[in-house]
N, C-alpha and C. Protein backbone atom coordinates (compact mmCIF):
# COMPACT_ATOMS: atom_id res chain seq x y z
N UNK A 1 131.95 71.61 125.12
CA UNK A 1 131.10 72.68 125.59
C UNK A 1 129.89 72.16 126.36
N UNK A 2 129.40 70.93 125.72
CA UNK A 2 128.06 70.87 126.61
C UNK A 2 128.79 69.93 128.09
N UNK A 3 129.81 69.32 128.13
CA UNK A 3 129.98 68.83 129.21
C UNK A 3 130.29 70.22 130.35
N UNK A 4 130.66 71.38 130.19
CA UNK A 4 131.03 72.72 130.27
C UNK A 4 129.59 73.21 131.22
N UNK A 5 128.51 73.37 129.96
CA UNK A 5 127.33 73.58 130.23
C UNK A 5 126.46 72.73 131.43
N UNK A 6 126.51 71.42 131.76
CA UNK A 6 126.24 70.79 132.55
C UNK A 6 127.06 70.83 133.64
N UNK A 7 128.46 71.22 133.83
CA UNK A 7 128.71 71.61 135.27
C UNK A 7 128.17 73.07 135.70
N UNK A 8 128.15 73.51 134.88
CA UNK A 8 127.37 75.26 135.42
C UNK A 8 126.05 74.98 136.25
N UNK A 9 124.83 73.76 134.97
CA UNK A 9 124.16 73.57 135.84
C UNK A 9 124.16 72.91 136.68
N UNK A 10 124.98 72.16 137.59
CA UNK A 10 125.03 71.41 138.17
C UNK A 10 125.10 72.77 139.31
N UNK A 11 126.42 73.50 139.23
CA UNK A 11 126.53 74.12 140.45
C UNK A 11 125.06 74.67 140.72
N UNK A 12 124.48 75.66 139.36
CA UNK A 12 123.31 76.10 139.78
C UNK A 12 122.46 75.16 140.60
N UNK A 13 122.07 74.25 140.14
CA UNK A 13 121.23 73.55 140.99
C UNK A 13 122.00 72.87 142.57
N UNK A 14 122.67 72.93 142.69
CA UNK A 14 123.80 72.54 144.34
C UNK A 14 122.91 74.01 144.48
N UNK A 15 123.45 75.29 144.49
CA UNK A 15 122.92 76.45 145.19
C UNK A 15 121.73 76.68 144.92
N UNK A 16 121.25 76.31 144.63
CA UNK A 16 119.68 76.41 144.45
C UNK A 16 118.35 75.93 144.52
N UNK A 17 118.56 74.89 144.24
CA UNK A 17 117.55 74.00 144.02
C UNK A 17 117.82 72.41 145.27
N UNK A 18 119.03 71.86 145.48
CA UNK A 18 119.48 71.11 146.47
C UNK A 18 119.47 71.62 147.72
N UNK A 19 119.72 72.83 148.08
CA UNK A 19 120.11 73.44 149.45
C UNK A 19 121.53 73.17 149.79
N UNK A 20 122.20 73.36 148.88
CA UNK A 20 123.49 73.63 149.24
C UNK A 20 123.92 74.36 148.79
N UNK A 21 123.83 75.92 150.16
CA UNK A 21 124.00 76.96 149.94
C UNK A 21 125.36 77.44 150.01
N UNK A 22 125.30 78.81 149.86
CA UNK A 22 127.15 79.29 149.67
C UNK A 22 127.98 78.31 150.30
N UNK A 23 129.30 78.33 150.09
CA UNK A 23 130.35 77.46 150.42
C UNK A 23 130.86 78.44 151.67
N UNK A 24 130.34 78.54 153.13
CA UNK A 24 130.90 79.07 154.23
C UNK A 24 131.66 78.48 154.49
N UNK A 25 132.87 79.06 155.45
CA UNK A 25 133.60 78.77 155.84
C UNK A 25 133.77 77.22 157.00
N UNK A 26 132.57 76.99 157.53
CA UNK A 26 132.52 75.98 158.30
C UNK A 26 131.80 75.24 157.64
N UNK A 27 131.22 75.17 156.42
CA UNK A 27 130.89 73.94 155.36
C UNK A 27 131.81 73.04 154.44
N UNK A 28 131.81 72.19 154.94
CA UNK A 28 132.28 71.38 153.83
C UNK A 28 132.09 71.34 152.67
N UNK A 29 133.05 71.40 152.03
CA UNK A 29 133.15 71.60 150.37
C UNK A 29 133.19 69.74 149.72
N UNK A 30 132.74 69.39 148.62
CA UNK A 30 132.52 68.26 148.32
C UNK A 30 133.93 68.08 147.76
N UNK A 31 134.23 66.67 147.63
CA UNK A 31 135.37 65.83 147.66
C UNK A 31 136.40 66.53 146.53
N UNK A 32 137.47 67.29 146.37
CA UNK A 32 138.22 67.83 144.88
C UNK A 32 138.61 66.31 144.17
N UNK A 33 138.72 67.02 143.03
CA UNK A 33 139.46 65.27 142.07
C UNK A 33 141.06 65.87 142.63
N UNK A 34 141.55 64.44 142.22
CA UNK A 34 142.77 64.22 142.99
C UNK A 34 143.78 65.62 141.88
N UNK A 35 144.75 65.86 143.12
CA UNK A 35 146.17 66.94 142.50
C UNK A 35 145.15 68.27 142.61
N UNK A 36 143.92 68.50 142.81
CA UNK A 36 143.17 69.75 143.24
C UNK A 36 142.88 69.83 144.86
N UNK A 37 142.98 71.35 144.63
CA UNK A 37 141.85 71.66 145.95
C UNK A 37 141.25 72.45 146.42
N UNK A 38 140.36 73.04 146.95
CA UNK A 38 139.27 74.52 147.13
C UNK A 38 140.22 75.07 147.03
N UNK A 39 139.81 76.23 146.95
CA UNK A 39 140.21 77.68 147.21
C UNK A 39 138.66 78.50 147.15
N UNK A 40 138.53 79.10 148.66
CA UNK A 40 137.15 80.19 148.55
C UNK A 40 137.53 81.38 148.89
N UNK A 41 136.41 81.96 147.78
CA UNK A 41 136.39 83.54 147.99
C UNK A 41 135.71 83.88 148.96
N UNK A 42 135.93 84.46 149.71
CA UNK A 42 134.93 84.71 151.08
C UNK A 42 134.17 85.84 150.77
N UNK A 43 134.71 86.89 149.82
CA UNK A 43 133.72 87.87 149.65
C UNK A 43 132.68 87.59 148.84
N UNK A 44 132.92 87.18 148.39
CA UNK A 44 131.52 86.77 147.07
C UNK A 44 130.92 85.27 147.66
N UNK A 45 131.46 84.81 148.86
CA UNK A 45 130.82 83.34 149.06
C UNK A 45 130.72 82.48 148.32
N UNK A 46 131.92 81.83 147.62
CA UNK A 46 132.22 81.51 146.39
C UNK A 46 133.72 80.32 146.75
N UNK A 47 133.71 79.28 145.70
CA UNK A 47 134.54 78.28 145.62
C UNK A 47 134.93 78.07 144.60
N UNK A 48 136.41 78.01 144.55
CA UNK A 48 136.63 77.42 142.98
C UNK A 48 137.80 76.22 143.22
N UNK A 49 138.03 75.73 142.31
CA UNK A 49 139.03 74.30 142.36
C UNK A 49 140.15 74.94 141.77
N UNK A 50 141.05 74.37 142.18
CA UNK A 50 143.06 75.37 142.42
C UNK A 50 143.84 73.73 142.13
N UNK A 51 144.44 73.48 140.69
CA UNK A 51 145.49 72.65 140.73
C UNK A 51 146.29 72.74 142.21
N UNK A 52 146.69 72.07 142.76
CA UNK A 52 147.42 72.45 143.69
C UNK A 52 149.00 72.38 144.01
N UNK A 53 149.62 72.61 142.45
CA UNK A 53 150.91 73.14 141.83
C UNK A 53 150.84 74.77 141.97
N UNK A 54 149.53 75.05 141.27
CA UNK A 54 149.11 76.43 141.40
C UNK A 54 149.54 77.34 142.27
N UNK A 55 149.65 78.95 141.69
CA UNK A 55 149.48 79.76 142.46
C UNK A 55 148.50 81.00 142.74
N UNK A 56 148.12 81.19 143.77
CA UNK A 56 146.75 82.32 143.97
C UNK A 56 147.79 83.41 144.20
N UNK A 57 147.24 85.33 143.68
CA UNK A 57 147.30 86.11 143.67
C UNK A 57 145.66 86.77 143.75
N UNK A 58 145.32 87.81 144.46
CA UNK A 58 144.46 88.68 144.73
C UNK A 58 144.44 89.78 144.48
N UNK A 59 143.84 90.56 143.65
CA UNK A 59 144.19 91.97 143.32
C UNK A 59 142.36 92.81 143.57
N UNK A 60 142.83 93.65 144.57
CA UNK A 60 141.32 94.47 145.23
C UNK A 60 141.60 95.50 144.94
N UNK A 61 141.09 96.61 143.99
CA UNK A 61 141.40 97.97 143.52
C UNK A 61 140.55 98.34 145.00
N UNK A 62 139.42 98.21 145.07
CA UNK A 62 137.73 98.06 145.46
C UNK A 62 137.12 97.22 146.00
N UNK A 63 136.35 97.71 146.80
CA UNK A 63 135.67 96.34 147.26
C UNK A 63 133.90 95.68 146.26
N UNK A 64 134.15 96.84 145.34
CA UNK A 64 132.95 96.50 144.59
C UNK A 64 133.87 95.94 143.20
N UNK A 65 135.28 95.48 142.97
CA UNK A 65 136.06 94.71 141.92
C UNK A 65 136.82 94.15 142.80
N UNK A 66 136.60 93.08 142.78
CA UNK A 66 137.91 91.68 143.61
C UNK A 66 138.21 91.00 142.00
N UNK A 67 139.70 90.68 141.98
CA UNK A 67 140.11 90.03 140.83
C UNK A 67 141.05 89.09 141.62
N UNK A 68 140.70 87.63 141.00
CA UNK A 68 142.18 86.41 142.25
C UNK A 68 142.25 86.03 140.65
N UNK A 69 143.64 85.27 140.90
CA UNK A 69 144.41 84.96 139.45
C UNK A 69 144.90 83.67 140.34
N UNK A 70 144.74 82.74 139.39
CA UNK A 70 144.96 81.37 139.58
C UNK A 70 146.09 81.15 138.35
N UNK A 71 147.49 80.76 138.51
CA UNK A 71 148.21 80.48 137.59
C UNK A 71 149.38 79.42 137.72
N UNK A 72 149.30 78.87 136.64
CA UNK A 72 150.63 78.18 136.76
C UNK A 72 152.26 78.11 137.30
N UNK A 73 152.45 79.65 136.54
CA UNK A 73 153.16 80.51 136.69
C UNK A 73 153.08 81.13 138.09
N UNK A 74 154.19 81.48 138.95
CA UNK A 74 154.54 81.91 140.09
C UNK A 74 154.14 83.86 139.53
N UNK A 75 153.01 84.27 140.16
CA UNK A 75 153.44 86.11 140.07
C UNK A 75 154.56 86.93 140.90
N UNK A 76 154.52 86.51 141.69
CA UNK A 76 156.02 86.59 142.57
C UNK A 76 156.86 86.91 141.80
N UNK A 77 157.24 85.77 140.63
CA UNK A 77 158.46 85.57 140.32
C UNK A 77 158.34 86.71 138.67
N UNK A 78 157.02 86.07 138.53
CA UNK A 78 156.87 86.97 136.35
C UNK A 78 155.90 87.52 136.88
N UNK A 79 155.84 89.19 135.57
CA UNK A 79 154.91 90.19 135.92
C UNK A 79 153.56 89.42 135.55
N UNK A 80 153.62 88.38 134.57
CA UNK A 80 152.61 87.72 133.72
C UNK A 80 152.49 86.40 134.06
N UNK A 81 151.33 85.80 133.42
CA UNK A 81 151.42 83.78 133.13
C UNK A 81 151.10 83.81 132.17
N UNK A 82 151.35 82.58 131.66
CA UNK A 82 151.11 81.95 130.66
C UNK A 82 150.17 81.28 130.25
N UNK A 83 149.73 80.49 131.36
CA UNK A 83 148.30 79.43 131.84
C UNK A 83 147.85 79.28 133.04
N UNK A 84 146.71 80.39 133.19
CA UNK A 84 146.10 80.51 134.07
C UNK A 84 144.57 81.21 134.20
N UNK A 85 144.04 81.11 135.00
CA UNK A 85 142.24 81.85 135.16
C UNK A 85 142.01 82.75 136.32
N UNK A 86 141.55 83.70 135.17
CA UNK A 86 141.33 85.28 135.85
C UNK A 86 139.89 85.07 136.67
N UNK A 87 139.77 85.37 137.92
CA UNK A 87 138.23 85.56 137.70
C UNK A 87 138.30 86.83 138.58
N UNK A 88 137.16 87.29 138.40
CA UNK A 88 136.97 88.94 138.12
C UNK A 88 135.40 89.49 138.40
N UNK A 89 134.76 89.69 139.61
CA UNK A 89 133.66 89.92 140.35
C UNK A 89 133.40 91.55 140.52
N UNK A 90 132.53 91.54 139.98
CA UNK A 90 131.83 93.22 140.13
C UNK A 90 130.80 93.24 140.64
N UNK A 91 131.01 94.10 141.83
CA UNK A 91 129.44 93.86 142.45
C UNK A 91 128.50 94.58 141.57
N UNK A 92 128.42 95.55 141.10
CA UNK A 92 127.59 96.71 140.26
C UNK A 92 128.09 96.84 138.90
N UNK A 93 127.44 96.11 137.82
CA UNK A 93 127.73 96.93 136.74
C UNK A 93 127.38 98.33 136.10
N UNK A 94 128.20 98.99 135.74
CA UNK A 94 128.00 100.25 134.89
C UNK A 94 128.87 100.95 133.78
N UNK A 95 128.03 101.43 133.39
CA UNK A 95 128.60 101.72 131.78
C UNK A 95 128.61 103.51 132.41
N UNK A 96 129.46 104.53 131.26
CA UNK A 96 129.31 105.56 131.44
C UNK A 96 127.74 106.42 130.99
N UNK A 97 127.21 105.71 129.66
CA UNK A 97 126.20 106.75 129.10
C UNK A 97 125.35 105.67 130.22
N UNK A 98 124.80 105.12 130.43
CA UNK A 98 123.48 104.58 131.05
C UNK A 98 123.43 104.23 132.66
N UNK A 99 124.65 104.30 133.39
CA UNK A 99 124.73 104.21 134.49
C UNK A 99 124.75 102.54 134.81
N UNK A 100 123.99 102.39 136.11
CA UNK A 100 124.10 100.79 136.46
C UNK A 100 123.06 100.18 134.91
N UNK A 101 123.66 98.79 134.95
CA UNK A 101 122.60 98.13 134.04
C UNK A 101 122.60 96.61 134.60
N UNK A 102 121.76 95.73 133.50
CA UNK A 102 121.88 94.66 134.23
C UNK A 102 123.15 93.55 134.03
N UNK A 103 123.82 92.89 134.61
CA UNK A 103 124.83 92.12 134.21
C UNK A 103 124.26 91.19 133.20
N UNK A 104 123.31 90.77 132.72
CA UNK A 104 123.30 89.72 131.48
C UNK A 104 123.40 90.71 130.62
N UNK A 105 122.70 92.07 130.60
CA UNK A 105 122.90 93.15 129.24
C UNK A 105 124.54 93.24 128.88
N UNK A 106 125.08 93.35 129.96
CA UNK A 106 126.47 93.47 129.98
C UNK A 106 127.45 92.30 129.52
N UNK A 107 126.97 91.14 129.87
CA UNK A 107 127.98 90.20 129.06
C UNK A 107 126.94 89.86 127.98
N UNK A 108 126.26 90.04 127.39
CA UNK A 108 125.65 89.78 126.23
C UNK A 108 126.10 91.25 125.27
N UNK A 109 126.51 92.47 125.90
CA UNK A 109 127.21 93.49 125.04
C UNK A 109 128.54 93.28 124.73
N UNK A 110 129.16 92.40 125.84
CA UNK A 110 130.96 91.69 125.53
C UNK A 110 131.14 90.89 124.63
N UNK A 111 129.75 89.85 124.15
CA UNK A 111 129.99 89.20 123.60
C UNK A 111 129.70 89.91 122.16
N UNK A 112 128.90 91.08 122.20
CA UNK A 112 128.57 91.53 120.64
C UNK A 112 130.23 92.22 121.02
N UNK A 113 130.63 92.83 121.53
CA UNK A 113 132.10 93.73 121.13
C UNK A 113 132.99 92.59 120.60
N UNK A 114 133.20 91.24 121.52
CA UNK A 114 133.76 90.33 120.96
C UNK A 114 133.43 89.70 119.44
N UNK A 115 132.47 89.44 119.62
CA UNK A 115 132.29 88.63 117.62
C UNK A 115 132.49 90.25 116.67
N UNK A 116 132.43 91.60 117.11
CA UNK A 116 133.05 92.40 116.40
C UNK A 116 134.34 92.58 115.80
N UNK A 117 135.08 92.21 117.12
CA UNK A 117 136.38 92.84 117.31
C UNK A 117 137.33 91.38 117.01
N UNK A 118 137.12 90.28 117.11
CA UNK A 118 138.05 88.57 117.25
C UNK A 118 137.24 87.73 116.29
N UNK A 119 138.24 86.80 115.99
CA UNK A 119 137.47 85.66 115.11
C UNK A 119 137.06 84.85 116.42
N UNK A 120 135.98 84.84 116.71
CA UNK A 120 135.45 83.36 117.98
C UNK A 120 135.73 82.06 117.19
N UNK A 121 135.97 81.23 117.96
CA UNK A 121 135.71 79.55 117.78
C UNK A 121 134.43 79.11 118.31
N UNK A 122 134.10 79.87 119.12
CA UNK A 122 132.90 79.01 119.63
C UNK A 122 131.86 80.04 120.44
N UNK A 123 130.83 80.53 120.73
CA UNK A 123 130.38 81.03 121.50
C UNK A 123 129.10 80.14 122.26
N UNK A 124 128.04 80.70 122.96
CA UNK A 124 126.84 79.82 123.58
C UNK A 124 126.54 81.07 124.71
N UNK A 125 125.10 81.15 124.57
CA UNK A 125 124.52 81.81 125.51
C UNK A 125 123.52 80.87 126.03
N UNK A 126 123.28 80.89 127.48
CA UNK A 126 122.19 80.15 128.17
C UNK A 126 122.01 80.58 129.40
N UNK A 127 120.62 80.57 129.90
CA UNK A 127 119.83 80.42 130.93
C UNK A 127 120.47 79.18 131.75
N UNK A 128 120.77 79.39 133.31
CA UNK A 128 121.12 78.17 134.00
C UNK A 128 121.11 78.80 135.67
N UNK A 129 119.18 78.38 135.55
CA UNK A 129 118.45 78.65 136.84
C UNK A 129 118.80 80.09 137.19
N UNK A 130 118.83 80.36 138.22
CA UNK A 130 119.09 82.28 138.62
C UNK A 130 120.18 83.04 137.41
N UNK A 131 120.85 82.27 137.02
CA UNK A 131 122.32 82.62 136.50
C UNK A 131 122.08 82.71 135.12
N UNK A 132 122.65 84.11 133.96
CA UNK A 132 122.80 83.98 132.89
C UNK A 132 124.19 83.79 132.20
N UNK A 133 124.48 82.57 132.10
CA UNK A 133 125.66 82.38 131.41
C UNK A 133 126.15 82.72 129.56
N UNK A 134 127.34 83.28 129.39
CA UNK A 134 127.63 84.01 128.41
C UNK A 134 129.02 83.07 128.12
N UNK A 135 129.69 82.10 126.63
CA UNK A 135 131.02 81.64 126.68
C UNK A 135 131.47 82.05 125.27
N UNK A 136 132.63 82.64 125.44
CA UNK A 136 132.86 82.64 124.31
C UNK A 136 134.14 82.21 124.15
N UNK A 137 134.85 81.78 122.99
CA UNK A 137 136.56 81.36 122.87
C UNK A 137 136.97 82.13 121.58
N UNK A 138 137.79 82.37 121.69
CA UNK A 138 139.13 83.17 120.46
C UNK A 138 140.68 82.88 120.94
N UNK A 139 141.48 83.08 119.85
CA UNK A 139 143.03 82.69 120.05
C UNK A 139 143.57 84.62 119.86
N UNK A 140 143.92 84.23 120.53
CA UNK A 140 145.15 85.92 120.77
C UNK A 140 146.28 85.88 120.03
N UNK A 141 146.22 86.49 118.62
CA UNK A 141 147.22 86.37 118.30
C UNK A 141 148.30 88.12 118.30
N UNK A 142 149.57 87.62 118.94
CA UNK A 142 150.31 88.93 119.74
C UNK A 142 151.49 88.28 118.75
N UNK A 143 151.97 89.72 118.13
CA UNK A 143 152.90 89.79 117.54
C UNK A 143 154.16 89.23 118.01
N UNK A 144 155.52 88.31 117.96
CA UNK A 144 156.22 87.96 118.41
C UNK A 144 156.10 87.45 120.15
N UNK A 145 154.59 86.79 120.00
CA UNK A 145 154.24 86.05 121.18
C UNK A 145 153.98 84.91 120.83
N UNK A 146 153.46 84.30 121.84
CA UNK A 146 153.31 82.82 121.47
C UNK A 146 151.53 83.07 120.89
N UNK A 147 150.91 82.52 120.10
CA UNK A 147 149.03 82.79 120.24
C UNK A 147 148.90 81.82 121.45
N UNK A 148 147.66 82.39 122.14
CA UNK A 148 147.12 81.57 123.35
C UNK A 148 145.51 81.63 122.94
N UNK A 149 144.77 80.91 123.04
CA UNK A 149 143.80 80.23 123.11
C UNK A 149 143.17 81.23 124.75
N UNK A 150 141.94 81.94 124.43
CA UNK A 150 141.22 82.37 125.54
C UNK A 150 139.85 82.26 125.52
N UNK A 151 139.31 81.52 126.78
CA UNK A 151 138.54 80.85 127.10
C UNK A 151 137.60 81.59 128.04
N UNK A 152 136.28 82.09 127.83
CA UNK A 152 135.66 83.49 128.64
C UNK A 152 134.27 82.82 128.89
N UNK A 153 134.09 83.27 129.95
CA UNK A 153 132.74 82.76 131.13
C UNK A 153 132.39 83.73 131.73
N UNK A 154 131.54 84.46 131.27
CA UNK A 154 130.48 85.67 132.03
C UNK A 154 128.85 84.70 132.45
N UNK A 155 128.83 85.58 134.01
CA UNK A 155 128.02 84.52 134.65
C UNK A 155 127.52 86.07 135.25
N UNK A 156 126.42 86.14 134.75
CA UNK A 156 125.60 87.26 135.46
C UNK A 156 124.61 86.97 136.09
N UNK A 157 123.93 87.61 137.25
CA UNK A 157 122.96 87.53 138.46
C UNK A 157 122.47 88.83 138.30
N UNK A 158 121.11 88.82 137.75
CA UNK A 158 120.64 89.94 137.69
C UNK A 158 119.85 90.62 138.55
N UNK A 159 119.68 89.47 139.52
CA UNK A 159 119.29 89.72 141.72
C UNK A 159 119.65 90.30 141.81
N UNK A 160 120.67 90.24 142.49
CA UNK A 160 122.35 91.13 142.99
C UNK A 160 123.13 91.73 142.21
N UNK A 161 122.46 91.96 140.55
CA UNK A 161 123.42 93.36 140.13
C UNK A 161 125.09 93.17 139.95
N UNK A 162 125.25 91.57 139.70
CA UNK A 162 126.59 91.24 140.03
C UNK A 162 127.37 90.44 138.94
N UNK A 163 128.09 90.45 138.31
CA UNK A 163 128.45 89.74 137.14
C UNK A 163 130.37 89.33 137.60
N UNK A 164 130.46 87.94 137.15
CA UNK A 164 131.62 87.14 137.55
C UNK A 164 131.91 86.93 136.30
N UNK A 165 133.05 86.76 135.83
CA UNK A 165 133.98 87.27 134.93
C UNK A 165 135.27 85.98 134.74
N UNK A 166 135.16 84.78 134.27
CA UNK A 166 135.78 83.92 134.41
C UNK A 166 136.62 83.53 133.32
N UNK A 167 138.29 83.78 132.64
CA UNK A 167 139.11 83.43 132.12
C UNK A 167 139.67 82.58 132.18
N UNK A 168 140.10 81.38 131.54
CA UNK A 168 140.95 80.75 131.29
C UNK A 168 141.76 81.14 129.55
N UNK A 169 142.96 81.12 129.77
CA UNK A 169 143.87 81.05 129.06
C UNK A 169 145.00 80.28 128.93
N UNK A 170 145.66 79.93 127.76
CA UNK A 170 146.92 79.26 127.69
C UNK A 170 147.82 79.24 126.47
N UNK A 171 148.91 79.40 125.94
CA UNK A 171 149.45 79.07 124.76
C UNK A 171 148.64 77.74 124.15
N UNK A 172 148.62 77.99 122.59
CA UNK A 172 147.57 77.05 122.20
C UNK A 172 148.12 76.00 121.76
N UNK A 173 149.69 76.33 121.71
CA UNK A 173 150.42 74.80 121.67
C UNK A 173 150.38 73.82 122.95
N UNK A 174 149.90 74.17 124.35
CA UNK A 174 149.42 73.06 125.22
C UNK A 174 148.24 73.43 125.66
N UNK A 175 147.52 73.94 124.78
CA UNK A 175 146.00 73.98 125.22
C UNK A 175 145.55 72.46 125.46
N UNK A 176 145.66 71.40 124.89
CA UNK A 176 144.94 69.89 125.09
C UNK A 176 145.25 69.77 126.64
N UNK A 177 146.53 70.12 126.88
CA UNK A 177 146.89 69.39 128.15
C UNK A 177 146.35 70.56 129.60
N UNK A 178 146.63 72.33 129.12
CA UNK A 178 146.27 73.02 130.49
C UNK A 178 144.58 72.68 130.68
N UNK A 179 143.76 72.46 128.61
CA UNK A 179 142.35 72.41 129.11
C UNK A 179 142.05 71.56 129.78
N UNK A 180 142.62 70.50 130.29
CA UNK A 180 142.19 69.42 131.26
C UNK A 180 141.80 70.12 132.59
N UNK A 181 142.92 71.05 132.81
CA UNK A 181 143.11 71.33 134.44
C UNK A 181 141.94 72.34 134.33
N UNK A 182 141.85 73.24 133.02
CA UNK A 182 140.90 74.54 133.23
C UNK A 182 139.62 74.08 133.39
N UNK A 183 139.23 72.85 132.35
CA UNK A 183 137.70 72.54 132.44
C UNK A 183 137.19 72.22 133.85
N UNK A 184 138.10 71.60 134.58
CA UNK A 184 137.80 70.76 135.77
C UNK A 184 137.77 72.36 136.23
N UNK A 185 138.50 73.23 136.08
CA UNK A 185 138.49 74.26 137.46
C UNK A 185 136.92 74.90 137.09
N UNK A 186 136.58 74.90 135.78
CA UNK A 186 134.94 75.33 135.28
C UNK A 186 134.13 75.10 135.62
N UNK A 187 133.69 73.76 135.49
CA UNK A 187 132.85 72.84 135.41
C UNK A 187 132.59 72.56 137.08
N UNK A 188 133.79 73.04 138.39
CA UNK A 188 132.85 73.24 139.81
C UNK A 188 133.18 74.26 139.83
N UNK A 189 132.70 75.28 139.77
CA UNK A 189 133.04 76.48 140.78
C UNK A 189 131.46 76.28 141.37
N UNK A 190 131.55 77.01 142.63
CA UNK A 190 130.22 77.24 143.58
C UNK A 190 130.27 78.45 143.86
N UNK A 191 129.21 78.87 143.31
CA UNK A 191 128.54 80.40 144.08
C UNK A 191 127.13 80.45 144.52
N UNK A 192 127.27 81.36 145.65
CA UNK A 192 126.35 81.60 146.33
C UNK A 192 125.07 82.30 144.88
N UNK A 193 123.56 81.64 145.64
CA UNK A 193 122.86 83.17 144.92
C UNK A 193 122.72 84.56 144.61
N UNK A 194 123.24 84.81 146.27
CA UNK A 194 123.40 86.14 146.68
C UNK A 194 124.99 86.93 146.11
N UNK A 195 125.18 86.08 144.89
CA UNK A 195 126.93 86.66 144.74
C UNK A 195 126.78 87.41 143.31
């Protein structure tokens, strides 16, 4: 977790504090570790690291919810995966009784529904520069499924009213081996301030 915690701040400080701002399209993105490689969101001005076995899927209800699915698993081929990371961008949060609120209220209320509702393994809330980061982990256990191990990263910006929504999951019989690929995809993502 704290090696986890130190790539968050790391990105924070790249966008913030270094001047290395959003990942545009005519910027160079810093070197991937080997068998990876970018993949950017252009709407949110945003980068994340893509095994590059992987497959990307995009799902836009909205342009105020963009959801891309990074998976092992071909979607093409299965309605589902097995091992893969959701991430999941709202420009505006809102609830029904209170209307907009702020995105740290909001993943700090996921995480009280979560320690309600799941046994956690682990949670951590922290401050990291503009960004309020929220982690929590629990195993899914689904009746005549395999249990998978899920791995949750709420990253709220309470500037921009905008909260990013970051899953990793996997059956927890190769959790040692997908968490290799997931941490690395964690530990860089780049976002803009303005995201």
């Amino acid at each position: 977790m704290k090696t986890l915690a130190f790539g968050l701040l790391l990105v924070c400080l790249l966008c913030c504090v270094c001047g290395a701002q959003e990942p545009q399209e005519s910027q160079e993105l810093p070197e991937p570790p080997k068998d990876f490689h970018w993949t950017r969101f252009e709407e949110i001005k945003g980068a994340i690291l893509m095994p590059d076995a992987w497959h990307l899927k995009k799902v836009s209800r909205n342009p105020d919810v963009i959801q891309w699915i990074i998976s092992k698993e071909s979607l093409e081929e299965h309605r589902m995966f097995e091992t893969g990371l959701t991430y999941r961008w709202m420009k505006e949060v809102r609830n029904k009784s209170q209307g907009k609120i702020p995105p740290s209220q909001c993943a700090l209320a996921m995480l009280d529904m979560a320690e309600n509702q799941l046994k956690l393994e682990s949670k951590n809330v922290s401050k990291q520069g503009m960004f309020d980061a929220v982690r929590y982990v629990y195993i899914d256990h689904k009746e005549g499924a395999k249990d998978v191990r899920v791995y949750n990263l709420l990253i709220a910006n309470d500037k921009t009213g905008c909260l990013h929504m970051v899953i990793f999951e996997a059956p927890v019989a190769e959790w040692d081996q997908a968490w290799k690929l997931g941490e690395t995809m964690l530990k860089r993502i780049l976002l803009s301030p303005d995201a």
